[in-house]
Structures are given as C-alpha cells and as structure tokens.
C-alpha atoms as a PDB file:
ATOM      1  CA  UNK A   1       6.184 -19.129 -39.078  1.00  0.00           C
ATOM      2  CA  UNK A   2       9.782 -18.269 -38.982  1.00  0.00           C
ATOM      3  CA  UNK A   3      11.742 -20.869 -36.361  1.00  0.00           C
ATOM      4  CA  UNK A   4      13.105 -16.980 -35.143  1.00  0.00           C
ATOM      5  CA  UNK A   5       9.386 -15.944 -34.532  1.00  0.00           C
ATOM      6  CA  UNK A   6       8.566 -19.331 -32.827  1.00  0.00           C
ATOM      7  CA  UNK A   7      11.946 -18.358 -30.433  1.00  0.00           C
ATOM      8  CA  UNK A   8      10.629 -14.937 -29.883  1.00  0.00           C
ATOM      9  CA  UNK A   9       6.919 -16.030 -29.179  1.00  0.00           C
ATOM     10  CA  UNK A  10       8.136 -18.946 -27.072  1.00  0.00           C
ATOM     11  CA  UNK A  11      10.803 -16.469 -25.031  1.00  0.00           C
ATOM     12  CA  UNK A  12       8.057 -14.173 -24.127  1.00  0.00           C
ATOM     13  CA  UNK A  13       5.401 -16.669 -22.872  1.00  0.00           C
ATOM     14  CA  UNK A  14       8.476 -17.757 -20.558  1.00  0.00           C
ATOM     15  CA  UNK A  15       9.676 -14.348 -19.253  1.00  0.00           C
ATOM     16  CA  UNK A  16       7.398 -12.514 -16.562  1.00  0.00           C
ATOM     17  CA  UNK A  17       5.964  -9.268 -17.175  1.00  0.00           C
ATOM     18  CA  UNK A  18       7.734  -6.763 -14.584  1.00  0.00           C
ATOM     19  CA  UNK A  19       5.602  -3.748 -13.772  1.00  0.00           C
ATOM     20  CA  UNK A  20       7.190  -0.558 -15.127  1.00  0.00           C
ATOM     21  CA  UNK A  21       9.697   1.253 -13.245  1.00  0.00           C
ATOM     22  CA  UNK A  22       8.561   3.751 -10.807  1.00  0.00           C
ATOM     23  CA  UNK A  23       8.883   7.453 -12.316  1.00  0.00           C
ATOM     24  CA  UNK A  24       9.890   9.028  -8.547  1.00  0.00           C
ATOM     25  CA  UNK A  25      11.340   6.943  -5.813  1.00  0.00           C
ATOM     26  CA  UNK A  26      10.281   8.207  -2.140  1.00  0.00           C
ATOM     27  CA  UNK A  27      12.280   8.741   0.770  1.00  0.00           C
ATOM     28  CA  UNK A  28      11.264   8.264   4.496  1.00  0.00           C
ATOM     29  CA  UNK A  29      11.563  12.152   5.090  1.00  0.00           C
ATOM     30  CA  UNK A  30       8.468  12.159   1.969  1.00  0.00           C
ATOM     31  CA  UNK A  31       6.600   9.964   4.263  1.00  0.00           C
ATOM     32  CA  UNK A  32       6.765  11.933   6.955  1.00  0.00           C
ATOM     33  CA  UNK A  33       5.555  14.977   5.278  1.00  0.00           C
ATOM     34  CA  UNK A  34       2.478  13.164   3.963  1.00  0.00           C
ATOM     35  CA  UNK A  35       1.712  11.771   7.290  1.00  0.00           C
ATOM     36  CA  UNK A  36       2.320  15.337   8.719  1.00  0.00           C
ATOM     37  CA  UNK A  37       0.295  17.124   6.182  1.00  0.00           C
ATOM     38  CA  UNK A  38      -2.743  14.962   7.090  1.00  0.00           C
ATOM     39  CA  UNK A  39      -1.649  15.120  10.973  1.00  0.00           C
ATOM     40  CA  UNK A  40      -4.260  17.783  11.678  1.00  0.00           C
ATOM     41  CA  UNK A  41      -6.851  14.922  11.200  1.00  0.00           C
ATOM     42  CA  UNK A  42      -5.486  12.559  13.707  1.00  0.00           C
ATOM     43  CA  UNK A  43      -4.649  12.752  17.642  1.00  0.00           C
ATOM     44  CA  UNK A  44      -1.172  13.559  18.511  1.00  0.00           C
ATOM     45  CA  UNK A  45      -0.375  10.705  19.939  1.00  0.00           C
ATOM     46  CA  UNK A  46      -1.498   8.597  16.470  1.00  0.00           C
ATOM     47  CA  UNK A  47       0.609  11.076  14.815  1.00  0.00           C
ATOM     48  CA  UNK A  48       3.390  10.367  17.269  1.00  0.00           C
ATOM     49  CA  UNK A  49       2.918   6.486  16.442  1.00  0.00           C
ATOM     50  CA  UNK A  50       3.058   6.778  12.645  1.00  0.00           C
ATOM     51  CA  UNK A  51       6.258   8.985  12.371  1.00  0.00           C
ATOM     52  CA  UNK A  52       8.168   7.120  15.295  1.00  0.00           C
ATOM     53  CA  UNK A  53       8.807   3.913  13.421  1.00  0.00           C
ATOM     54  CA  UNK A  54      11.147   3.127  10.184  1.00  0.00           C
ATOM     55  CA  UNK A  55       8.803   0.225   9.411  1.00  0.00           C
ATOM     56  CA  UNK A  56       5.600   1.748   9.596  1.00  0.00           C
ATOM     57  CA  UNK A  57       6.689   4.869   6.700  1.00  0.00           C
ATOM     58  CA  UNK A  58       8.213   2.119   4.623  1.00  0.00           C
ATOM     59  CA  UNK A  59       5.382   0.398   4.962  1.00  0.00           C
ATOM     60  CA  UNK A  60       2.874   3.910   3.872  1.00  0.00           C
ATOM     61  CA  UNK A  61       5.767   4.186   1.037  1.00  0.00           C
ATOM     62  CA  UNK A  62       4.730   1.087   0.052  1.00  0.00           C
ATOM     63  CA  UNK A  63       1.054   1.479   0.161  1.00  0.00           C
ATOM     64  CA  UNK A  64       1.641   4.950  -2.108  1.00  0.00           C
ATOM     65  CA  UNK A  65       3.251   3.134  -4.858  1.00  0.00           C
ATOM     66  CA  UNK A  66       0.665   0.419  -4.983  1.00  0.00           C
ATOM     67  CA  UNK A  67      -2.043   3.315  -4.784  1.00  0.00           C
ATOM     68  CA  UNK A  68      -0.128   5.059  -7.800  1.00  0.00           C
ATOM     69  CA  UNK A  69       0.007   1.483  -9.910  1.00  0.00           C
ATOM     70  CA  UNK A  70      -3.548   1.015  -9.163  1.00  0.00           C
ATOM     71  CA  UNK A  71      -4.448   4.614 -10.019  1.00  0.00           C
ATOM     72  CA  UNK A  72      -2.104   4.823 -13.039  1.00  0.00           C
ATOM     73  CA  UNK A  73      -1.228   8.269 -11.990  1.00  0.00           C
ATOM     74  CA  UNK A  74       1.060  10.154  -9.733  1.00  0.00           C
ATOM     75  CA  UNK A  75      -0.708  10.592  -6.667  1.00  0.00           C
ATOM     76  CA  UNK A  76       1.955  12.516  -4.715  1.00  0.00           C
ATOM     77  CA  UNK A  77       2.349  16.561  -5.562  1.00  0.00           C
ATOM     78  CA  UNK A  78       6.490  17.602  -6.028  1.00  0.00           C
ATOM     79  CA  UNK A  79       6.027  18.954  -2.420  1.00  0.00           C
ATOM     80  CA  UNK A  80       5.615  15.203  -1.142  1.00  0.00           C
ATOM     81  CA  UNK A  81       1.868  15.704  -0.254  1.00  0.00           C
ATOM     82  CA  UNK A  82      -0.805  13.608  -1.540  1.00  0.00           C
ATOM     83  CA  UNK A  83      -2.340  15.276  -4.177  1.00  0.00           C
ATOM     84  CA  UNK A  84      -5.731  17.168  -3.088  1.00  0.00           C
ATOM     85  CA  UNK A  85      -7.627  16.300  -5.939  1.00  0.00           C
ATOM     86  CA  UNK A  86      -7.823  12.729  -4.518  1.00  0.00           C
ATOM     87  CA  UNK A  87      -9.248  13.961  -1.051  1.00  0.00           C
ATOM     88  CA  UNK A  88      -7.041  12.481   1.022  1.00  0.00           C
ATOM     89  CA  UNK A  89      -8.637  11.413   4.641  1.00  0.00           C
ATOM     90  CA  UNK A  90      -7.430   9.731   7.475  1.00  0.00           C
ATOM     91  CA  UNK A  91      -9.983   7.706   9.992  1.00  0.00           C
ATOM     92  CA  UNK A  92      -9.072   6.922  13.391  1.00  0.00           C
ATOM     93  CA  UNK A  93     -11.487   4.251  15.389  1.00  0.00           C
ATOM     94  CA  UNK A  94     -11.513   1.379  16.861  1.00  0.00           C
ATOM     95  CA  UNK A  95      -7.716   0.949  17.229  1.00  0.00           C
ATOM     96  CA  UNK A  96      -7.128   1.356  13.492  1.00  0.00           C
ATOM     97  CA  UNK A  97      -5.454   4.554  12.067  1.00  0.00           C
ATOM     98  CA  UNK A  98      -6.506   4.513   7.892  1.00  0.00           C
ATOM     99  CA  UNK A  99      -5.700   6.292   5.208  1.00  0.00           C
ATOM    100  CA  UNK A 100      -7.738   6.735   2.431  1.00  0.00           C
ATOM    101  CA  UNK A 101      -8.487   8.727  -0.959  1.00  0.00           C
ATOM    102  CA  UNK A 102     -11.337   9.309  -3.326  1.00  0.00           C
ATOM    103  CA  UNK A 103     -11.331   6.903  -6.614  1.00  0.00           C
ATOM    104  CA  UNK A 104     -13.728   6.186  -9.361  1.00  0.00           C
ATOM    105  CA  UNK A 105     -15.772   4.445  -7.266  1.00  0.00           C
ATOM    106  CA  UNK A 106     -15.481   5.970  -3.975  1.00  0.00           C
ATOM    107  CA  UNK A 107     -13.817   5.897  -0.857  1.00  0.00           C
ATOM    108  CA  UNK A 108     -10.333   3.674  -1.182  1.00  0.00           C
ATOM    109  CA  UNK A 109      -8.654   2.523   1.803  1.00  0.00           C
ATOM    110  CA  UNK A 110      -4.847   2.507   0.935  1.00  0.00           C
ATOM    111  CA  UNK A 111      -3.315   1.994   4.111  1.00  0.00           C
ATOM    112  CA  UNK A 112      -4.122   0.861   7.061  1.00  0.00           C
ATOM    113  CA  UNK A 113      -2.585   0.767  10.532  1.00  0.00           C
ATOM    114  CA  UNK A 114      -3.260  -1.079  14.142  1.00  0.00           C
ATOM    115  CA  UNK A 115      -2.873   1.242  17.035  1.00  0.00           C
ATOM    116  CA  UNK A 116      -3.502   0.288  20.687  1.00  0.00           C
ATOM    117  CA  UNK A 117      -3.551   4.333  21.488  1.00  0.00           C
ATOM    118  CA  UNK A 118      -7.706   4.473  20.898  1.00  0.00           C
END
C-alpha cells in the first residue's frame, strides 16, 4: 500500500461522518402550519400552547428533521403539512400532547410535549 493510501485511509478513520445536509430547511411559520393542520385533533387550548412558544416549534422542527433522517424520506408535503400517507395523529392524555405517524412497524411517536392544560 501506497504511503498516499495509508494517509487517505488513516484521514478518514479520524474525520467524523456528518449526516448529509438537509434538502429543505423549515421555518417557524412551517411549524405552525403543521401544528395547525393537525389542530382539529387537539383542544384549543393545547393548540393555543403549542403555537404560543418559539421554543416549543423549534423544538417540533427539530423532531421533523430527525423523523425525516430516520425515515430517509421527506415527510413534509411543499404546502408545509405532514405528508398524509404517514397518518399523522396527535394524542392528548394525561398531560402529554404527542405527535405521531405511521412507520414500518407501526405507530411512531416523534414528538412529544408536557402540558399542564389536561
């Protein structure tokens, strides 16, 4: 072996692997029109609670672009809904608002909230 093959070999057992870039980047306003598309499925005043707080859509922005690594897919439509295909629910009990979607295997919790309003 080639001491430039030993460099290369040794200079990519030393660098991390970085995920690949994201194809879309969100915005808050796309987080609010998920939550608001699946609104009809939740009390007002959980509604109220998820869209009044910077933190919290970062925070479902977040949990989409894990959901979309996981998947390996896009899982939000252009219109910045989730995509219907993947069923997308929302459960409120027990002072927990959570989102989930169909998978492979069933029901996957992809975000999940605390909420005193129950």
């Amino acid at each position: 072996m080639s001491e430039l093959k030993r460099f290369q070999r040794l200079a990519k057992s030393l660098i991390p692997r970085f995920p690949r870039g994201r194809e879309r980047h969100y915005t808050l306003e796309d987080a609010r029109m998920m939550i608001n598309e699946l609104g009809m499925q939740m009390p007002p005043e959980a509604l109220a609670y998820l869209l009044d707080s910077d933190e919290r859509l970062d925070d479902f922005l977040n949990a989409i672009y894990n959901l979309e690594e996981k998947f390996r897919r896009k899982v939000v439509t252009p219109q910045a809904t989730i995509d219907e295909a993947l069923d997308p629910k929302v459960y409120v009990e027990a002072g927990t608002i959570a989102f989930t979607v169909k998978g492979k295997r069933g029901e996957v919790i992809f975000a999940e909230y605390d909420w005193a309003g129950a």
